[in-house]
N, C-alpha and C. Protein backbone atom coordinates (compact mmCIF):
# COMPACT_ATOMS: atom_id res chain seq x y z
N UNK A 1 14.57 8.00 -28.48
CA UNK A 1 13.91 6.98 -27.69
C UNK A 1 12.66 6.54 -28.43
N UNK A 2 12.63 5.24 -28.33
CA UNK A 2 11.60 4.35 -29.33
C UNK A 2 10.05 4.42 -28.23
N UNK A 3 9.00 4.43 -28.97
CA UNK A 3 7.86 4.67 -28.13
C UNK A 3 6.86 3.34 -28.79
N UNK A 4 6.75 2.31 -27.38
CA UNK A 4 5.88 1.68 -27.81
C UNK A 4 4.25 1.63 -27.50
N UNK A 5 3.61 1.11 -28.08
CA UNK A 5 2.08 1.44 -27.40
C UNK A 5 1.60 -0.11 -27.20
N UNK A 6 1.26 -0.39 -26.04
CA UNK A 6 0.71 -1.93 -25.59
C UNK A 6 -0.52 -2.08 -24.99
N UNK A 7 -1.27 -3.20 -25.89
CA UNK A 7 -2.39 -3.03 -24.94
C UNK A 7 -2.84 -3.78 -24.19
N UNK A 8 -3.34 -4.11 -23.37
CA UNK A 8 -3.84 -5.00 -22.26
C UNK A 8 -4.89 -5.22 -21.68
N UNK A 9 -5.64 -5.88 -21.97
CA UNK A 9 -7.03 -6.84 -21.10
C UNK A 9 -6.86 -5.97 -20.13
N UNK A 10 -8.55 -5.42 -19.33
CA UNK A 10 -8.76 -4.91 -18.04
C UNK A 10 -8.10 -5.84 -17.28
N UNK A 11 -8.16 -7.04 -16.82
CA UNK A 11 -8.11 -7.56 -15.79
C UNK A 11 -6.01 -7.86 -15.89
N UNK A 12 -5.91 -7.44 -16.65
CA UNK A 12 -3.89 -7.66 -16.59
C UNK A 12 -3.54 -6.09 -15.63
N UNK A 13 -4.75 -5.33 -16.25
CA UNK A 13 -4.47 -4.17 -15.80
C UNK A 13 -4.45 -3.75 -14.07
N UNK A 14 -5.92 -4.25 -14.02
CA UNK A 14 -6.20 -4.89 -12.66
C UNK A 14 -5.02 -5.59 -11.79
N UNK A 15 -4.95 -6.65 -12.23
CA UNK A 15 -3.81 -7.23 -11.45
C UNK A 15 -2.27 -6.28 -11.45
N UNK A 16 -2.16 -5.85 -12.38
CA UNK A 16 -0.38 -4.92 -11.94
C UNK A 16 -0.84 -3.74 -10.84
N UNK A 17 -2.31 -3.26 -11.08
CA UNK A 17 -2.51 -1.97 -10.24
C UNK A 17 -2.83 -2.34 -8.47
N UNK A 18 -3.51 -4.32 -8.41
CA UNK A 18 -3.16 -5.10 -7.15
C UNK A 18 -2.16 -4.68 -6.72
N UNK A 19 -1.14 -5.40 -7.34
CA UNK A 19 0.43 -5.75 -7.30
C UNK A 19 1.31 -4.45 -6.86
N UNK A 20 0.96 -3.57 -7.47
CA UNK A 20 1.64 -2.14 -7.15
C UNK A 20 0.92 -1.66 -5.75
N UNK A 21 -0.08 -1.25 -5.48
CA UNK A 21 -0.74 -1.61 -4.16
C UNK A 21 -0.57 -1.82 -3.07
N UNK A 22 -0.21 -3.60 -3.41
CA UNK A 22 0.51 -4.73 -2.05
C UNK A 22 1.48 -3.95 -1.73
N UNK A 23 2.43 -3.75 -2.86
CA UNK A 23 4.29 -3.19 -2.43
C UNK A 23 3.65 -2.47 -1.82
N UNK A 24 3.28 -0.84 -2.16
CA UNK A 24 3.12 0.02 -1.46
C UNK A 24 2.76 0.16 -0.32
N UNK A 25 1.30 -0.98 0.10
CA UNK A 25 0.89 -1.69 1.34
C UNK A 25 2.05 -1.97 2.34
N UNK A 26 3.36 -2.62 1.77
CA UNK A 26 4.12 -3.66 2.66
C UNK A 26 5.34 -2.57 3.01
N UNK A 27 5.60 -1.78 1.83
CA UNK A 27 6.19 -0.62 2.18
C UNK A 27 6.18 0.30 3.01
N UNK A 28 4.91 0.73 3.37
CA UNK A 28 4.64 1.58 4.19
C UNK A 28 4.48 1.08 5.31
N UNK A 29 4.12 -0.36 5.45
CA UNK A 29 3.99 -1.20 6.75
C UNK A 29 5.73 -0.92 7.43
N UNK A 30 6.06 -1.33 6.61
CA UNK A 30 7.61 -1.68 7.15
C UNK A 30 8.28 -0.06 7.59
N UNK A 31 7.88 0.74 6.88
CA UNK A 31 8.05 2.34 7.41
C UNK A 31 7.19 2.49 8.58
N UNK A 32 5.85 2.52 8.84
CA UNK A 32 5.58 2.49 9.91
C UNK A 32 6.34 1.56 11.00
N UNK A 33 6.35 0.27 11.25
CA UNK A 33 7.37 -0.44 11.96
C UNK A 33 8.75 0.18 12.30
N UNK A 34 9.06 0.78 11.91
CA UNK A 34 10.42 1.56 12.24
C UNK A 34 10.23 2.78 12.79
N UNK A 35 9.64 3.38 11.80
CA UNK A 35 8.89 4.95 12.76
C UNK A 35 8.42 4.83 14.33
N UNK A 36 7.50 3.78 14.42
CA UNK A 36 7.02 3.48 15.77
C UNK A 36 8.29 3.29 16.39
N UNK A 37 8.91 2.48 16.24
CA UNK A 37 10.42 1.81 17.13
C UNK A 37 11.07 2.76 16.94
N UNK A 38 11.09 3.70 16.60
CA UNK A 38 12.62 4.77 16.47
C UNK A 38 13.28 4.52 16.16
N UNK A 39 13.31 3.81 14.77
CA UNK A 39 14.37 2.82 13.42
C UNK A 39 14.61 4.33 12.66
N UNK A 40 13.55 4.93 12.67
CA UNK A 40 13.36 5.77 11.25
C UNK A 40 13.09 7.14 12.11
N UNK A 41 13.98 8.65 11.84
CA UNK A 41 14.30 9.57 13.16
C UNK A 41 13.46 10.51 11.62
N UNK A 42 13.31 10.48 10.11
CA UNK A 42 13.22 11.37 9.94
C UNK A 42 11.31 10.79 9.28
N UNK A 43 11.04 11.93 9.07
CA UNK A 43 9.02 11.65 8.79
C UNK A 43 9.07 11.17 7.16
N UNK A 44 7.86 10.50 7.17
CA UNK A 44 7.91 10.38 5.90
C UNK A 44 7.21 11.28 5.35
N UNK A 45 5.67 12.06 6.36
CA UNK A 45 4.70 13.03 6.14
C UNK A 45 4.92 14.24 6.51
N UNK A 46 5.55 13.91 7.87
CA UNK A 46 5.41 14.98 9.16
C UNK A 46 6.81 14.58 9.99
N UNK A 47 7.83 15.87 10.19
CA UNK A 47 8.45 15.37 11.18
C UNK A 47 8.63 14.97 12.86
N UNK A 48 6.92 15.25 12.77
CA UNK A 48 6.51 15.13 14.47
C UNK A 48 6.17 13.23 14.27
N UNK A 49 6.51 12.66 15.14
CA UNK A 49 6.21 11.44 15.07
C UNK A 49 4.79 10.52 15.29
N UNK A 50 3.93 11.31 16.45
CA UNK A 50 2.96 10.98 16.30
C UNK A 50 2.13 10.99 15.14
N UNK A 51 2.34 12.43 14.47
CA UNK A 51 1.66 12.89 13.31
C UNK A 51 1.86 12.53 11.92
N UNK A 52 3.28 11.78 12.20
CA UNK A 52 3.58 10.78 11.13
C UNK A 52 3.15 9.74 10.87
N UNK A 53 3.07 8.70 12.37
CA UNK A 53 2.23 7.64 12.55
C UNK A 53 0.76 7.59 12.15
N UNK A 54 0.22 8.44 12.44
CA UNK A 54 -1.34 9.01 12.26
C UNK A 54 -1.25 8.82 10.65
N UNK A 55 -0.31 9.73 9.78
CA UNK A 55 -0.72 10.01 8.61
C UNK A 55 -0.47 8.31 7.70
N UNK A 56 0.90 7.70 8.17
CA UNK A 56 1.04 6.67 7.64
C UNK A 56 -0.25 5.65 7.69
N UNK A 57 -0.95 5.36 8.66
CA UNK A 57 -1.97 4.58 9.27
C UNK A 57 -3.10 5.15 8.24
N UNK A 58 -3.12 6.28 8.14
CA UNK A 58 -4.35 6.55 7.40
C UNK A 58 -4.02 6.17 5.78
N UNK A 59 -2.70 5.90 5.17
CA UNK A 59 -2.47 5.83 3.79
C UNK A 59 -2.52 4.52 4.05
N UNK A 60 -2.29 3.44 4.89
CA UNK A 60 -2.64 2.25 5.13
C UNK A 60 -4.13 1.87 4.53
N UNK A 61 -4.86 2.68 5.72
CA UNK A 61 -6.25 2.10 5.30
C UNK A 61 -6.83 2.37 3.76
N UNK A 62 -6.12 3.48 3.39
CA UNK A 62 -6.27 3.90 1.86
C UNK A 62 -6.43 2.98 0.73
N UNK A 63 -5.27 2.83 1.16
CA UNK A 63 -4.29 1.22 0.40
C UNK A 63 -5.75 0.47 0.25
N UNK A 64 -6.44 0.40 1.63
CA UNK A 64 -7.00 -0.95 1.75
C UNK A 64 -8.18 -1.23 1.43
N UNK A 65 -8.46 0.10 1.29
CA UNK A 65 -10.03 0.07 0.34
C UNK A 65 -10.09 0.36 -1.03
N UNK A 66 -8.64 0.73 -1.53
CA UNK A 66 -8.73 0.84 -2.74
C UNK A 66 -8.78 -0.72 -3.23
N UNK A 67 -7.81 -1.52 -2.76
CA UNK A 67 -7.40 -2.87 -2.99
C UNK A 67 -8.68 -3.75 -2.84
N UNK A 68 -9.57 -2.99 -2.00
CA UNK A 68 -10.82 -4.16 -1.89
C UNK A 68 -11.73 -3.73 -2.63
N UNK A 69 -11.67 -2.88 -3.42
CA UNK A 69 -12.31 -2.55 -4.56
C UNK A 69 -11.93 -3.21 -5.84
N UNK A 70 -10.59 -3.25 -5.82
CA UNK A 70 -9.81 -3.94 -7.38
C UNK A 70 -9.35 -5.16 -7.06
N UNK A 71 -10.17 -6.05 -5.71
CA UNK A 71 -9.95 -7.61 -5.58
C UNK A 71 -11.30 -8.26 -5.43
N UNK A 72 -11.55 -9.34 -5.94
CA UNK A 72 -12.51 -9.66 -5.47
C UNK A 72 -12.97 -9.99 -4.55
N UNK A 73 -13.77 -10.48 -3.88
CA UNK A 73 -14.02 -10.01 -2.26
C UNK A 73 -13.18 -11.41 -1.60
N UNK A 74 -13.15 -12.49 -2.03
CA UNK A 74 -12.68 -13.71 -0.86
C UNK A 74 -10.98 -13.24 -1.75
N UNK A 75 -10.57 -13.08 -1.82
CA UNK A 75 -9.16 -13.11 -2.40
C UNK A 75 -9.04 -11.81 -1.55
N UNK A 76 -9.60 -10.49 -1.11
CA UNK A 76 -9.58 -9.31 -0.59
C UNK A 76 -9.19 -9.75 1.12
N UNK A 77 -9.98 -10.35 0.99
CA UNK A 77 -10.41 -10.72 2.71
C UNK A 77 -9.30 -12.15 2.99
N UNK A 78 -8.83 -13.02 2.00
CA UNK A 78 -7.45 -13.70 2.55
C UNK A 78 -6.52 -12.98 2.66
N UNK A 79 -6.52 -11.69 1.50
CA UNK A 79 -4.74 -10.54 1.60
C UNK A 79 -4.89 -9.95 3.03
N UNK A 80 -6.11 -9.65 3.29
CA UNK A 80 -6.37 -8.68 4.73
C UNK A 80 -6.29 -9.71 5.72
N UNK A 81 -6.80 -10.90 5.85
CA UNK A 81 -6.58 -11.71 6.71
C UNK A 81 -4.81 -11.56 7.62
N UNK A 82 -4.38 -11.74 6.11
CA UNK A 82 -2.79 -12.57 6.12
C UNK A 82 -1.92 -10.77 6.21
N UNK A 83 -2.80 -9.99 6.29
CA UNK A 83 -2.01 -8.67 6.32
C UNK A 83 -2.46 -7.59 7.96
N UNK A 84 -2.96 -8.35 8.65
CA UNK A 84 -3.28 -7.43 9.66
C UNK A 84 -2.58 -6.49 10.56
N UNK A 85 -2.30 -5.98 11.01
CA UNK A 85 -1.56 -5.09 11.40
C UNK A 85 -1.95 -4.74 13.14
């Protein structure tokens, strides 16, 4: 296997580590949404459901301060706008 080495401007970097983020953001949204509804019977954290909900909600807000750290603030505050929960 061939090994390449690439390099990249902070801010390319920035933006894929956004981008990876959001998914994870929208991912876990959509896991919570099912968990709550009883879509989803097994935990993603915890197999008690409340305690799943709890933990998901808290990797939410995670998400969300990491992201408003590596966005700038009016581009932070339209994703959160348009992402409320």
């Amino acid at each position: 296997m061939n090994k390449f080495t690439v390099e990249l401007e902070w801010d390319a970097v920035d933006s894929i580590v956004v981008q990876v983020l959001k998914d994870q953001y929208n991912g876990l949204k959509k896991d919570l949404d099912r968990r709550r509804n009883d879509e989803e019977t097994l935990g993603i954290f915890s197999n008690d459901k409340e305690e799943d909900v709890a933990c998901i909600w808290r990797h939410l807000d995670s998400i969300k301060i990491v992201l408003s750290y590596n966005m700038n603030h009016e581009d932070f505050e339209e994703w959160k706008s348009n992402h409320a929960l």
